[in-house]
PDB file of N, CA and C in Angstrom:
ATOM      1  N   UNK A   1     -22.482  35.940  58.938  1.00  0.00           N
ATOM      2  CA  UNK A   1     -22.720  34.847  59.871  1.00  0.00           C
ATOM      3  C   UNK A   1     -22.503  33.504  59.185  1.00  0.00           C
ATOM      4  N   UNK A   2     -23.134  33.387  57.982  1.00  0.00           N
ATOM      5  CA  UNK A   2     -23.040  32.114  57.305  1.00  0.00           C
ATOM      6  C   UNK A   2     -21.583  31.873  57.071  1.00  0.00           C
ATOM      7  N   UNK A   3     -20.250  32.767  56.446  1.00  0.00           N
ATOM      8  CA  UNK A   3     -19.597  33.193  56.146  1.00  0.00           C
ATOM      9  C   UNK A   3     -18.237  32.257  57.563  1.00  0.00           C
ATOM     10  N   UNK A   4     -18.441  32.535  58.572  1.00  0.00           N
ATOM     11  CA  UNK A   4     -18.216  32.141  59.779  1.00  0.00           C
ATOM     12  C   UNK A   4     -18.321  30.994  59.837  1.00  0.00           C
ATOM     13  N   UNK A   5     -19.698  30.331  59.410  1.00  0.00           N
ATOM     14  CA  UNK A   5     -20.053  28.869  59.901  1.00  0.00           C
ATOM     15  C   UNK A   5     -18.972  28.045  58.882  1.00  0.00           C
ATOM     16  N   UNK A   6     -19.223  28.517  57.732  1.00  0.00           N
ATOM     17  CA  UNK A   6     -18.142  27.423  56.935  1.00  0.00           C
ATOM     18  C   UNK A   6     -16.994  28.004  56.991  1.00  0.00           C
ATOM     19  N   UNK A   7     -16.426  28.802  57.394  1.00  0.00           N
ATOM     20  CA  UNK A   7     -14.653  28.915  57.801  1.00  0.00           C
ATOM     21  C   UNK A   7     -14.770  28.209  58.923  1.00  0.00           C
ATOM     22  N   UNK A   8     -15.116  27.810  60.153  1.00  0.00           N
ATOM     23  CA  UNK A   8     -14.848  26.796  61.025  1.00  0.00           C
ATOM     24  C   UNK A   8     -15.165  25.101  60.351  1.00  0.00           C
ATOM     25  N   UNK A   9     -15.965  25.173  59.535  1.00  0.00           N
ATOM     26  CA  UNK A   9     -16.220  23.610  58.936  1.00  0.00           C
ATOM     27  C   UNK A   9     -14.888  23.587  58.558  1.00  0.00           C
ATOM     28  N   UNK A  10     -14.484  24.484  57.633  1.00  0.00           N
ATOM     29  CA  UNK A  10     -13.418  24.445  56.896  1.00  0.00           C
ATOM     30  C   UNK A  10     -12.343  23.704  57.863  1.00  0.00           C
ATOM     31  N   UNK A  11     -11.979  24.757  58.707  1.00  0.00           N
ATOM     32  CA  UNK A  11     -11.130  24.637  59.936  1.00  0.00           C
ATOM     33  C   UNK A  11     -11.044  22.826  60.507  1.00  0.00           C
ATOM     34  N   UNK A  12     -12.219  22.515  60.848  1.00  0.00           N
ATOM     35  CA  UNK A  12     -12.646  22.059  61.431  1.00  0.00           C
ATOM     36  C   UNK A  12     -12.430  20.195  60.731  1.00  0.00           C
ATOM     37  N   UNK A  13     -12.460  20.445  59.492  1.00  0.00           N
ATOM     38  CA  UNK A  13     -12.164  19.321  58.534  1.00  0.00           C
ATOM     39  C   UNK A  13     -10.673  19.021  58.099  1.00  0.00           C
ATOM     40  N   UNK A  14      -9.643  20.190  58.342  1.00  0.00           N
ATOM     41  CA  UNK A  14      -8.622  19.918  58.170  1.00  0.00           C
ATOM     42  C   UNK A  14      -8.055  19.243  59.579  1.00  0.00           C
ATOM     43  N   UNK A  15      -8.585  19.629  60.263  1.00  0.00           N
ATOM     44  CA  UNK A  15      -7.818  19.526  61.828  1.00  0.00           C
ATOM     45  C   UNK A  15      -7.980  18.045  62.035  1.00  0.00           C
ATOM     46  N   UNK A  16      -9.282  17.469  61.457  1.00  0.00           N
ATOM     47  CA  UNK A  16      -9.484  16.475  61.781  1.00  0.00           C
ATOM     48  C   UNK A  16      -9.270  15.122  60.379  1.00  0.00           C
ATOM     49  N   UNK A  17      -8.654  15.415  59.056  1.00  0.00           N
ATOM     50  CA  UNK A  17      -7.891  14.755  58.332  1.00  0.00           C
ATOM     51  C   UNK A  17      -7.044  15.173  58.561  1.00  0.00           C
ATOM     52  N   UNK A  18      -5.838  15.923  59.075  1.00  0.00           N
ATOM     53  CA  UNK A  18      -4.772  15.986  59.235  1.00  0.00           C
ATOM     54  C   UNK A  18      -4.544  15.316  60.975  1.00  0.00           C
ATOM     55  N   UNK A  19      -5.259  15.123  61.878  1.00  0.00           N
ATOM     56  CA  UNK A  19      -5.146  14.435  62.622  1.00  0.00           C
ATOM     57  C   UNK A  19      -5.309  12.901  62.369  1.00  0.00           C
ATOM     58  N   UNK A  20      -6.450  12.428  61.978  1.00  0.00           N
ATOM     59  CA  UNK A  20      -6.215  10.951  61.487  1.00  0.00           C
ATOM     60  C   UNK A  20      -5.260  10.672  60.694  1.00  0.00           C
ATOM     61  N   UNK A  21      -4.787  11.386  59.678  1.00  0.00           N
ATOM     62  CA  UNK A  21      -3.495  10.973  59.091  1.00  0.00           C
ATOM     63  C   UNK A  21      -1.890  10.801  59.898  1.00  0.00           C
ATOM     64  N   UNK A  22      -2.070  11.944  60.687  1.00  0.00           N
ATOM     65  CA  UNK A  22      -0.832  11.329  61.476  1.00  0.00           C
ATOM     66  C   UNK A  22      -0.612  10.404  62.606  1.00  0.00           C
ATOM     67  N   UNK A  23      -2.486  10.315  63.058  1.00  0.00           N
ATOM     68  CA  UNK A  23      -2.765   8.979  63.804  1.00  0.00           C
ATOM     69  C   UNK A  23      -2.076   7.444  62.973  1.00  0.00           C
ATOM     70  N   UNK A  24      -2.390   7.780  62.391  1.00  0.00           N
ATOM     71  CA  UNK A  24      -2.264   6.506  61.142  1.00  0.00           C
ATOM     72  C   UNK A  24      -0.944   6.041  60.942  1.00  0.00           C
ATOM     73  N   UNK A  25      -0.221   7.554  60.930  1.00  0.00           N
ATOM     74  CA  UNK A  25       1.487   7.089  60.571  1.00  0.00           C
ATOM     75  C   UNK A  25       1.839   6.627  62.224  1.00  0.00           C
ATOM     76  N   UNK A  26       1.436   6.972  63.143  1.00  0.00           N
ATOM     77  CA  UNK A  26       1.445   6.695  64.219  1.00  0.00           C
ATOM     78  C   UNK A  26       1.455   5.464  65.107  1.00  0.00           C
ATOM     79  N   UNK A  27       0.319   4.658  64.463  1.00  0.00           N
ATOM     80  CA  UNK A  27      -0.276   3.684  65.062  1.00  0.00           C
ATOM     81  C   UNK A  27      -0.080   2.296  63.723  1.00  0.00           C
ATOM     82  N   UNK A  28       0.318   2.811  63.192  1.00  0.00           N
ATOM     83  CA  UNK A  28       0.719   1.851  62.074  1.00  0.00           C
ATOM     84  C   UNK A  28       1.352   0.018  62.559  1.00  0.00           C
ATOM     85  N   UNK A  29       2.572   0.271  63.818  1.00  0.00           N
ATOM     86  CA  UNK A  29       3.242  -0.617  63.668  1.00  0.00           C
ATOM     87  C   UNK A  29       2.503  -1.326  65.381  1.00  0.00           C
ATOM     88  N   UNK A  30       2.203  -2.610  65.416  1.00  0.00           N
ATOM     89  CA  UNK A  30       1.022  -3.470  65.640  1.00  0.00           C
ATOM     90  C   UNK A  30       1.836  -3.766  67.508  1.00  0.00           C
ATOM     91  N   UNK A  31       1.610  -3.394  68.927  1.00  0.00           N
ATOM     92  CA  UNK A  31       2.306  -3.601  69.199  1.00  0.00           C
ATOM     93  C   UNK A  31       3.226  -5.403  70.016  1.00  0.00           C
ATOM     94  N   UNK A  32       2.266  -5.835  68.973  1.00  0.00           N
ATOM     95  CA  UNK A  32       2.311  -7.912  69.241  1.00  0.00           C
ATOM     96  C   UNK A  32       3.256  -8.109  68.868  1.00  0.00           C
ATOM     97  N   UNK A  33       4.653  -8.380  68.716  1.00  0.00           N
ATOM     98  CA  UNK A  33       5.864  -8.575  68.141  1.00  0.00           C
ATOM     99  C   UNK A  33       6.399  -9.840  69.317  1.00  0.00           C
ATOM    100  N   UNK A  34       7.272 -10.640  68.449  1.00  0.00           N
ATOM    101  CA  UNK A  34       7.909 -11.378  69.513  1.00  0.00           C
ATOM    102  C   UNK A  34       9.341 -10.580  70.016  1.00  0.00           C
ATOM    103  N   UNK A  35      10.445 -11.234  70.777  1.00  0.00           N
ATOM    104  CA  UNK A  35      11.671 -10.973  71.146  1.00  0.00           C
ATOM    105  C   UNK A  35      12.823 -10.371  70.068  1.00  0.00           C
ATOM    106  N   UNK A  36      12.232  -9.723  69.293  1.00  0.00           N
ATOM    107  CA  UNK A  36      12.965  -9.072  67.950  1.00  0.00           C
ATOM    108  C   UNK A  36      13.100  -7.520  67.609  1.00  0.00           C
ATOM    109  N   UNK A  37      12.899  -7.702  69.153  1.00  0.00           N
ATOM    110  CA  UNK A  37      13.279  -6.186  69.209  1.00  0.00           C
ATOM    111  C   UNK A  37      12.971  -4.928  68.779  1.00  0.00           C
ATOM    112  N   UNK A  38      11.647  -5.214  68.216  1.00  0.00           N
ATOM    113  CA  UNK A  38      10.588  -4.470  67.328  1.00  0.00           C
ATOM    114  C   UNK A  38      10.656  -3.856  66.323  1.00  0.00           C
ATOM    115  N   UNK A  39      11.512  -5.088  65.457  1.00  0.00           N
ATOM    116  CA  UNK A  39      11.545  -4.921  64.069  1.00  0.00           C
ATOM    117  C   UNK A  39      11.034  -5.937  63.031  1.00  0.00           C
ATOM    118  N   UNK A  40      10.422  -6.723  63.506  1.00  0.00           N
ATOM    119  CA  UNK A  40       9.661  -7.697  62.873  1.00  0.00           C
ATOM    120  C   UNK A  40      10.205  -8.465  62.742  1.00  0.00           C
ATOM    121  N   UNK A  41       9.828  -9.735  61.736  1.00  0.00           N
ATOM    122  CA  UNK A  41      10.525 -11.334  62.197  1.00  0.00           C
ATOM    123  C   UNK A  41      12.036 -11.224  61.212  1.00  0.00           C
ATOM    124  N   UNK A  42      12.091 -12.289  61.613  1.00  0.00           N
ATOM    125  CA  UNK A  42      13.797 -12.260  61.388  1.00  0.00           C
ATOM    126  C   UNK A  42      13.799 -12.757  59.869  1.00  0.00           C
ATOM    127  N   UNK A  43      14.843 -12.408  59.307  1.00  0.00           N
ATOM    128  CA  UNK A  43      14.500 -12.674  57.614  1.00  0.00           C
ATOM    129  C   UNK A  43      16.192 -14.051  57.820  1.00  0.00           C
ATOM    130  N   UNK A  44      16.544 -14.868  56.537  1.00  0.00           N
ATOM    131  CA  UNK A  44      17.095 -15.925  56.837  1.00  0.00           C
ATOM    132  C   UNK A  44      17.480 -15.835  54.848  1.00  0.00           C
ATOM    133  N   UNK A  45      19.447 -15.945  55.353  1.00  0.00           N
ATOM    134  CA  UNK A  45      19.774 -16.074  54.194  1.00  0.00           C
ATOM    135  C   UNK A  45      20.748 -17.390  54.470  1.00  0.00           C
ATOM    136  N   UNK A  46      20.612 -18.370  53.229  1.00  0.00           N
ATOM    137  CA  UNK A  46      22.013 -19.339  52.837  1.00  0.00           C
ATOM    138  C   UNK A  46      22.415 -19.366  51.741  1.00  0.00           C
ATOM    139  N   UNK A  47      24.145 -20.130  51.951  1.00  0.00           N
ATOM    140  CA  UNK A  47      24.727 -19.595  50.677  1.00  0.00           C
ATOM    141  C   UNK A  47      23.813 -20.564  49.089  1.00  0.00           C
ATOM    142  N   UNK A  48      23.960 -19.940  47.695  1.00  0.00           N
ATOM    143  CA  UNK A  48      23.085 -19.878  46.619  1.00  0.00           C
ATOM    144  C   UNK A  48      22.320 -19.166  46.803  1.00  0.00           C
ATOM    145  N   UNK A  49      21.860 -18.241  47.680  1.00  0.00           N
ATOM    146  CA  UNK A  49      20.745 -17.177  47.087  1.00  0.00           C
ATOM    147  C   UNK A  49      21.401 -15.738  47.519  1.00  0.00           C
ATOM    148  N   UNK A  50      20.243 -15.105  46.779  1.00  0.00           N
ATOM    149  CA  UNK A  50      20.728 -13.844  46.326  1.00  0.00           C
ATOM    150  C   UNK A  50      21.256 -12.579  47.488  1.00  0.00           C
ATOM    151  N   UNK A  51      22.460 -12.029  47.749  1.00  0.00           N
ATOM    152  CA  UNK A  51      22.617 -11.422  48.827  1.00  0.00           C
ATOM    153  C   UNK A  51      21.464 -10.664  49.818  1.00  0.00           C
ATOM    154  N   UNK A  52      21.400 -10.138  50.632  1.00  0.00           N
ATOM    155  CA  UNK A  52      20.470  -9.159  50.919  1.00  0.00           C
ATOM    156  C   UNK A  52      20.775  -7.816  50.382  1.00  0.00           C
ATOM    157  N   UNK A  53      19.745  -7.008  50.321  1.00  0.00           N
ATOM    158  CA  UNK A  53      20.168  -5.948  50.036  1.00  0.00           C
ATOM    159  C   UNK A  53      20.103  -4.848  51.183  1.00  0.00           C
ATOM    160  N   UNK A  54      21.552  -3.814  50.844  1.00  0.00           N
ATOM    161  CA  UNK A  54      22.203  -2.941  51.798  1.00  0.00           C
ATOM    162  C   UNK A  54      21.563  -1.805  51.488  1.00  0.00           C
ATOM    163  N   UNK A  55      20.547  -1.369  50.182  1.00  0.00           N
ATOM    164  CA  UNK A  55      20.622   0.122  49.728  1.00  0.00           C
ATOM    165  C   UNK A  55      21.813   0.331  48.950  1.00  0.00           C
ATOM    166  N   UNK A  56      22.743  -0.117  49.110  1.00  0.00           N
ATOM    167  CA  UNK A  56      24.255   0.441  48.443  1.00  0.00           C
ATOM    168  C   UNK A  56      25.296  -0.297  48.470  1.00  0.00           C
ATOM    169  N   UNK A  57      25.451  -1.450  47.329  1.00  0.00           N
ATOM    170  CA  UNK A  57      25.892  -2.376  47.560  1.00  0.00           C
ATOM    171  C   UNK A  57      27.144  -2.047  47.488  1.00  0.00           C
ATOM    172  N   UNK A  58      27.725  -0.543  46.875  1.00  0.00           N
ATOM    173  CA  UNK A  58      29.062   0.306  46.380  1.00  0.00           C
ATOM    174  C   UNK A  58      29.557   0.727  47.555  1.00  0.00           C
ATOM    175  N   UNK A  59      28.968   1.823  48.483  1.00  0.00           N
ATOM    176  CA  UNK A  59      29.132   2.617  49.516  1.00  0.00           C
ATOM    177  C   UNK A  59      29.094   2.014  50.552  1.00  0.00           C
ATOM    178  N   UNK A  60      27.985   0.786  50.774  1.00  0.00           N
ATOM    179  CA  UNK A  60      27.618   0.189  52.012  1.00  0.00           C
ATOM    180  C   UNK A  60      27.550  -1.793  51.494  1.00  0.00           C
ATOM    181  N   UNK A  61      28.834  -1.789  51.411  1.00  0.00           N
ATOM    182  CA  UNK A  61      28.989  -3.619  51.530  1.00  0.00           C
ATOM    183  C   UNK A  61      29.140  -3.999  52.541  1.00  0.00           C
ATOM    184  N   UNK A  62      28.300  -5.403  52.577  1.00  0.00           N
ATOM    185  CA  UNK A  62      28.287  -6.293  53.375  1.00  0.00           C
ATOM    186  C   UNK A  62      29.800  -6.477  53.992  1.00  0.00           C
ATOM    187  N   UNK A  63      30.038  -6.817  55.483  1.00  0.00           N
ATOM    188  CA  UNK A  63      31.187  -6.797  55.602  1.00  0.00           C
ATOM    189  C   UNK A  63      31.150  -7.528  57.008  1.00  0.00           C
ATOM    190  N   UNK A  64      32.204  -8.512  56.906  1.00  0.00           N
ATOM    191  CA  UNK A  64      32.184 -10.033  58.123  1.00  0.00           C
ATOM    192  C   UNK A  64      30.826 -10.670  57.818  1.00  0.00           C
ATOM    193  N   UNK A  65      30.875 -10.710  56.271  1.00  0.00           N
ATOM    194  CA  UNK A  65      29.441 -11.745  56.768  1.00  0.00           C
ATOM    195  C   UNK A  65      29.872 -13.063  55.737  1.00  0.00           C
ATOM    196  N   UNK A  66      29.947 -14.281  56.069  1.00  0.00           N
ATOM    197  CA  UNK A  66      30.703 -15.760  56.327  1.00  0.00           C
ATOM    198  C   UNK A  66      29.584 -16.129  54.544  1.00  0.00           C
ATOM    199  N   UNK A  67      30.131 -16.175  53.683  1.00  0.00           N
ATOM    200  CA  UNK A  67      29.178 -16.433  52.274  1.00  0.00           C
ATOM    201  C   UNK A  67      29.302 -18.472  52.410  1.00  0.00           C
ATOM    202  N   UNK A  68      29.806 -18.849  53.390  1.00  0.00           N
ATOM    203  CA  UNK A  68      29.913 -20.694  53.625  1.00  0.00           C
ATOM    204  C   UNK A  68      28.753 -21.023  54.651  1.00  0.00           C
ATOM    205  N   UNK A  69      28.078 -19.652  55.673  1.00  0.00           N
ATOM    206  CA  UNK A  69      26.753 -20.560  55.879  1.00  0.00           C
ATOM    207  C   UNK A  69      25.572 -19.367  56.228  1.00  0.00           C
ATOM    208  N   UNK A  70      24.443 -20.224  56.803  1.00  0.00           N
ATOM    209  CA  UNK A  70      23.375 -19.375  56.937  1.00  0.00           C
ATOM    210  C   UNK A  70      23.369 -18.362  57.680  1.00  0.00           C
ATOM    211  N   UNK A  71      22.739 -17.164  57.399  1.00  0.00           N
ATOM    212  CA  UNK A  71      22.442 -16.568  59.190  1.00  0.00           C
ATOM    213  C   UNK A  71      21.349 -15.483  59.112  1.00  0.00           C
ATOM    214  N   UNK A  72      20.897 -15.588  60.008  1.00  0.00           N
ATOM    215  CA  UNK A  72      19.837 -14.683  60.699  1.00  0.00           C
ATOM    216  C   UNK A  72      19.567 -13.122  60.519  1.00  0.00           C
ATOM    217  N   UNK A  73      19.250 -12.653  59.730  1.00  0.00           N
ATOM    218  CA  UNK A  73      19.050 -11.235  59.626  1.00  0.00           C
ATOM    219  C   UNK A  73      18.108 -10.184  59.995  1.00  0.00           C
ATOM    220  N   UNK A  74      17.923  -9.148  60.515  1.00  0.00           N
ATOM    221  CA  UNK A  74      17.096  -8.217  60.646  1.00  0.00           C
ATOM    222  C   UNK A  74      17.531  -6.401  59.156  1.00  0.00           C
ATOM    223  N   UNK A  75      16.779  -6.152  59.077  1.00  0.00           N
ATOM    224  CA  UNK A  75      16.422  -4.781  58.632  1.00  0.00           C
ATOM    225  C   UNK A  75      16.267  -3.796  59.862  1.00  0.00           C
ATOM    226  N   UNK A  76      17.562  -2.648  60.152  1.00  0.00           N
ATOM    227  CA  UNK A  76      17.339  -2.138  60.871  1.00  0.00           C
ATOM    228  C   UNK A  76      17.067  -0.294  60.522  1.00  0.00           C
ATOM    229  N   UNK A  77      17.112   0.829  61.371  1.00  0.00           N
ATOM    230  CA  UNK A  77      17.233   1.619  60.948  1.00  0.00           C
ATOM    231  C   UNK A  77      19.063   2.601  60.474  1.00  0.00           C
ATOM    232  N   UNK A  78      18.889   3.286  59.772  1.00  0.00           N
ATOM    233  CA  UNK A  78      20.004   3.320  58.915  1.00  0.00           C
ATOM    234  C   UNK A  78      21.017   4.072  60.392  1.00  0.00           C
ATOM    235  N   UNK A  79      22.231   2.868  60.167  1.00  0.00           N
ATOM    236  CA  UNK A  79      23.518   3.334  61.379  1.00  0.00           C
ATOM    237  C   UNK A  79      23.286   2.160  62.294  1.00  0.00           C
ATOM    238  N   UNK A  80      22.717   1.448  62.186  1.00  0.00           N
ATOM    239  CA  UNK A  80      21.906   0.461  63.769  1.00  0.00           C
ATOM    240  C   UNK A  80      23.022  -0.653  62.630  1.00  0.00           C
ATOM    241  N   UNK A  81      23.066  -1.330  62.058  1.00  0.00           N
ATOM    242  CA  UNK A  81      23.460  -2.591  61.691  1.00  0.00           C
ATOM    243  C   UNK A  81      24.798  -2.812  61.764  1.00  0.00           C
ATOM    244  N   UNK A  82      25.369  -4.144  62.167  1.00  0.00           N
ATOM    245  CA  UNK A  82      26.901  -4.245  62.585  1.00  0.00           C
ATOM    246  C   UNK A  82      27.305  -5.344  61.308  1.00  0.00           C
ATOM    247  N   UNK A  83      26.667  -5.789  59.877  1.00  0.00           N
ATOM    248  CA  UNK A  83      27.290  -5.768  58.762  1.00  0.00           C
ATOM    249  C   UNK A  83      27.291  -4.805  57.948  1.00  0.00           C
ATOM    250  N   UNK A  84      26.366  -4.412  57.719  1.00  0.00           N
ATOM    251  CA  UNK A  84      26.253  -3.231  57.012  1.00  0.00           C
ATOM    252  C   UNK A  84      25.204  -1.725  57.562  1.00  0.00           C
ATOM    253  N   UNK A  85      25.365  -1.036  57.157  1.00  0.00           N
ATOM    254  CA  UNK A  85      24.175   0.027  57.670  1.00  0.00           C
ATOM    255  C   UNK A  85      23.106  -0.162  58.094  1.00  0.00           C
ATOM    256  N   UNK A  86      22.257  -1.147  57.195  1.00  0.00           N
ATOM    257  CA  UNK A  86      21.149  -1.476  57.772  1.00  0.00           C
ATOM    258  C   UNK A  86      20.669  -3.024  57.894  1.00  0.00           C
ATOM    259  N   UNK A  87      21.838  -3.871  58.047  1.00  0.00           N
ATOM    260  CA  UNK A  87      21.479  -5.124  58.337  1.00  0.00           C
ATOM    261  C   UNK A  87      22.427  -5.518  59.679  1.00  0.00           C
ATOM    262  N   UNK A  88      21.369  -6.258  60.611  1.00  0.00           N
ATOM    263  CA  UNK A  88      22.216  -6.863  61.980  1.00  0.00           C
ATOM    264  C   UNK A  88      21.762  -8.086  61.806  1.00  0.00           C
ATOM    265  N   UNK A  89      23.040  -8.726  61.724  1.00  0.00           N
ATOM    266  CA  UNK A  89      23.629 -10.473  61.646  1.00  0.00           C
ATOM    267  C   UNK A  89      23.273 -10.799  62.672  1.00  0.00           C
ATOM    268  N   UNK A  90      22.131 -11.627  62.601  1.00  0.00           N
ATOM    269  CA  UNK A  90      22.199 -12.586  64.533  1.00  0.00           C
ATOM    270  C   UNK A  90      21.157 -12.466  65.166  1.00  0.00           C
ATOM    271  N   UNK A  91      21.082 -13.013  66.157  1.00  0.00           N
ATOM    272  CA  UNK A  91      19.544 -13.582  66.755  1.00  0.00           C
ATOM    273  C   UNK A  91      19.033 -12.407  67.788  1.00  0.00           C
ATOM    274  N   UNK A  92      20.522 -11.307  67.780  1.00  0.00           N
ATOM    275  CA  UNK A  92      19.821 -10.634  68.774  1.00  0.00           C
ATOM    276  C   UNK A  92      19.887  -9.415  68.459  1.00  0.00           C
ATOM    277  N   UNK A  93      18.977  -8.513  67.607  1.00  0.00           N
ATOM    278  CA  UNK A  93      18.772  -7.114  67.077  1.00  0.00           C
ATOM    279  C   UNK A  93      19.249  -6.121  68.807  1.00  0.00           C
ATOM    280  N   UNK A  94      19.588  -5.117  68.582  1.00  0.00           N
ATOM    281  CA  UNK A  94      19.626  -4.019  69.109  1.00  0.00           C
ATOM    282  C   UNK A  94      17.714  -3.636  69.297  1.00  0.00           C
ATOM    283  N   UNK A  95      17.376  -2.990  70.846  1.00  0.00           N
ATOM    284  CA  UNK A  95      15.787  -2.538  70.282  1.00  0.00           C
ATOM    285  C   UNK A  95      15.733  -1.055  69.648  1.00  0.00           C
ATOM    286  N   UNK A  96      14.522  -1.193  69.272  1.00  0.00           N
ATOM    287  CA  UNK A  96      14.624  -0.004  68.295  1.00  0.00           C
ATOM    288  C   UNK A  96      14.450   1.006  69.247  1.00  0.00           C
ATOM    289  N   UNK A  97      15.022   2.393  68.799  1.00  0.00           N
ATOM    290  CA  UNK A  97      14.765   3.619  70.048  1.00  0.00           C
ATOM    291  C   UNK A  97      13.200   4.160  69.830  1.00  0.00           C
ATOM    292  N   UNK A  98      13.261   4.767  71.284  1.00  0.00           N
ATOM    293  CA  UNK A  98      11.689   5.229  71.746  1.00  0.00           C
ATOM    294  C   UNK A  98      11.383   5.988  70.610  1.00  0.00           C
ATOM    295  N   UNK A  99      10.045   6.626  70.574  1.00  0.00           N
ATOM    296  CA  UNK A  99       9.450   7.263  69.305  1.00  0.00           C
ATOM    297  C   UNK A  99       9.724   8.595  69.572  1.00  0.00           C
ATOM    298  N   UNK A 100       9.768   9.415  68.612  1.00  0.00           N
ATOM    299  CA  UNK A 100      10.057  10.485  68.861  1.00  0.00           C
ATOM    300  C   UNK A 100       9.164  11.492  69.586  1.00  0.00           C
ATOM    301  N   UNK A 101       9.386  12.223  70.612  1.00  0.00           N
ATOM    302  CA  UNK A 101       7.933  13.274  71.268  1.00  0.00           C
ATOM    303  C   UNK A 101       7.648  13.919  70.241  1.00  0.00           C
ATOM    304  N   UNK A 102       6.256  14.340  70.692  1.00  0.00           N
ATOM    305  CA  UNK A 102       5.386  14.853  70.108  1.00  0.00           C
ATOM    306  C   UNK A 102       4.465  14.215  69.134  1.00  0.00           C
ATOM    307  N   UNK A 103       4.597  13.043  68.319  1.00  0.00           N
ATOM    308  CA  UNK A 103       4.086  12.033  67.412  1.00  0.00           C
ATOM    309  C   UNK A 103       3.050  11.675  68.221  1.00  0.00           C
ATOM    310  N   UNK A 104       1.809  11.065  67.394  1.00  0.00           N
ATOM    311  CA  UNK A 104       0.335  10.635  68.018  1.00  0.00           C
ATOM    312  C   UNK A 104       0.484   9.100  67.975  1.00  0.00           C
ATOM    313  N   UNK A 105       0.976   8.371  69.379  1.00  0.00           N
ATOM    314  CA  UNK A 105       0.786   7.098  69.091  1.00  0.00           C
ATOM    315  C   UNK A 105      -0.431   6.368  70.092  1.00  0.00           C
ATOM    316  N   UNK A 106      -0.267   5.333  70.530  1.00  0.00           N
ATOM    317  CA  UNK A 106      -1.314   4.489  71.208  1.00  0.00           C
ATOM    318  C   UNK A 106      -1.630   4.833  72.722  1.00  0.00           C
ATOM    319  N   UNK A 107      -0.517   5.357  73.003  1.00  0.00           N
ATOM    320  CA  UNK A 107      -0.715   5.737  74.662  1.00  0.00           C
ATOM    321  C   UNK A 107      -1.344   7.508  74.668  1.00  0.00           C
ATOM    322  N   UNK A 108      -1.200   8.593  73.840  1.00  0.00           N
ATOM    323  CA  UNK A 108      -1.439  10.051  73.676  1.00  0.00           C
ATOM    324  C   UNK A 108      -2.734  10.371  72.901  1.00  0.00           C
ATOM    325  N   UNK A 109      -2.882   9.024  72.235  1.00  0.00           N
ATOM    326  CA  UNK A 109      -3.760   9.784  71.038  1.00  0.00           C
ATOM    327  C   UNK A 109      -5.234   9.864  71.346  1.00  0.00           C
ATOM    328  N   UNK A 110      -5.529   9.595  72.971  1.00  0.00           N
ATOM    329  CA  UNK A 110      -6.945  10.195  73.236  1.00  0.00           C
ATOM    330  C   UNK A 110      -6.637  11.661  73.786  1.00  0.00           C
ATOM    331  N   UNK A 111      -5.711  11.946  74.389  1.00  0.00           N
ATOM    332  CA  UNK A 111      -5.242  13.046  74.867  1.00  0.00           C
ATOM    333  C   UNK A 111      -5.396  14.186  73.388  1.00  0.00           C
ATOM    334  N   UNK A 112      -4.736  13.922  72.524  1.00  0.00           N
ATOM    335  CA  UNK A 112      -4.582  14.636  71.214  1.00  0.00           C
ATOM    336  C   UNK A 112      -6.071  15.019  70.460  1.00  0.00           C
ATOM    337  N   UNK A 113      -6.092  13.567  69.956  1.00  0.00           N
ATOM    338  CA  UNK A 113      -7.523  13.387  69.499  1.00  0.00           C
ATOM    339  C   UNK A 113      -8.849  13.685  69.945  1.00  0.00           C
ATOM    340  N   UNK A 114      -8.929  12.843  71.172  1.00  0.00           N
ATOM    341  CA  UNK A 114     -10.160  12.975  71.782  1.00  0.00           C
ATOM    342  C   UNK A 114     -11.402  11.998  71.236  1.00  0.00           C
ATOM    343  N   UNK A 115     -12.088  12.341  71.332  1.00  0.00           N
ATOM    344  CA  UNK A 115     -12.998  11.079  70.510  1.00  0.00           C
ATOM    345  C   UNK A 115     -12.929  11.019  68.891  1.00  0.00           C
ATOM    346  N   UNK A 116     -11.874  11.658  68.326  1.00  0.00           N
ATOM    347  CA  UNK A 116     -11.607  11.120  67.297  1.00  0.00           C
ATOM    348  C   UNK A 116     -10.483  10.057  67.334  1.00  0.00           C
ATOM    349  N   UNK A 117     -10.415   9.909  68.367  1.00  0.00           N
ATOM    350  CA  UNK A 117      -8.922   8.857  68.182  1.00  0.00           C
ATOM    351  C   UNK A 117      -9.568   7.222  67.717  1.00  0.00           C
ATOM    352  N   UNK A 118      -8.746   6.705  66.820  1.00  0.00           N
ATOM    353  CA  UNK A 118      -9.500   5.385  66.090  1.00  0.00           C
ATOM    354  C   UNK A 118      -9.543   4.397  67.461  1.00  0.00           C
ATOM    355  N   UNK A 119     -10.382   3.543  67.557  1.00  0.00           N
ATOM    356  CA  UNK A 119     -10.256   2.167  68.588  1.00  0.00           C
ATOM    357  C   UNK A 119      -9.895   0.919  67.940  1.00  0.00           C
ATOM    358  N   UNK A 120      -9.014   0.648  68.966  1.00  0.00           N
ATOM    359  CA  UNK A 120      -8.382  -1.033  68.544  1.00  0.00           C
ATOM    360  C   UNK A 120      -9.312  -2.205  67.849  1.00  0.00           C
TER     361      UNK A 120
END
């Protein structure tokens, strides 16, 4: 009997750190963002400073991007960027795609959770 009680604690403790943890990866990104397409604020390079970085400055160079003036950059996900893989030139990012099903985010995670789900 005793034997029983702590194989469900057991049970019972993983289910519920392995649920807050993927709550967490879940709920991570804040959803207050301005018009940026929900990749956060816009980063800003001019010429004298140091390029941005591509991940791969060999495989994946910068390419049509004007080194005579400033411009507007985002960090996107890898394939999304129209200089390089993961950078989009310009004021107007692509939005990022929906989340993938099945993931615990802000709208599911009382459904999932239940009263373990964290509050805002």
């Amino acid at each position: 009997m005793n034997t029983t009680r702590s194989l469900r604690k057991m049970i019972a403790g993983a289910l519920l750190s392995g649920g807050l943890a993927v709550t967490g990866v879940g709920l991570a990104a804040g959803p207050a963002q301005a018009d940026d397409g929900g990749w956060g604020p816009a980063k800003r390079w001019c010429p004298g400073q140091e390029l941005p970085s591509t991940g791969n400055h060999v495989t994946d160079p910068l390419h049509d991007w004007d080194m005579n003036r400033c411009h507007t950059y985002y960090y996107l996900w890898p394939g999304m960027g129209n200089v390089s893989n993961l950078i989009w030139d310009g004021e107007d990012p692509p939005p990022r795609p929906p989340s993938q099903p099945g993931l615990i985010n802000a709208d599911n995670c009382a459904q999932i959770l239940g009263p373990f789900c964290p509050r805002p």
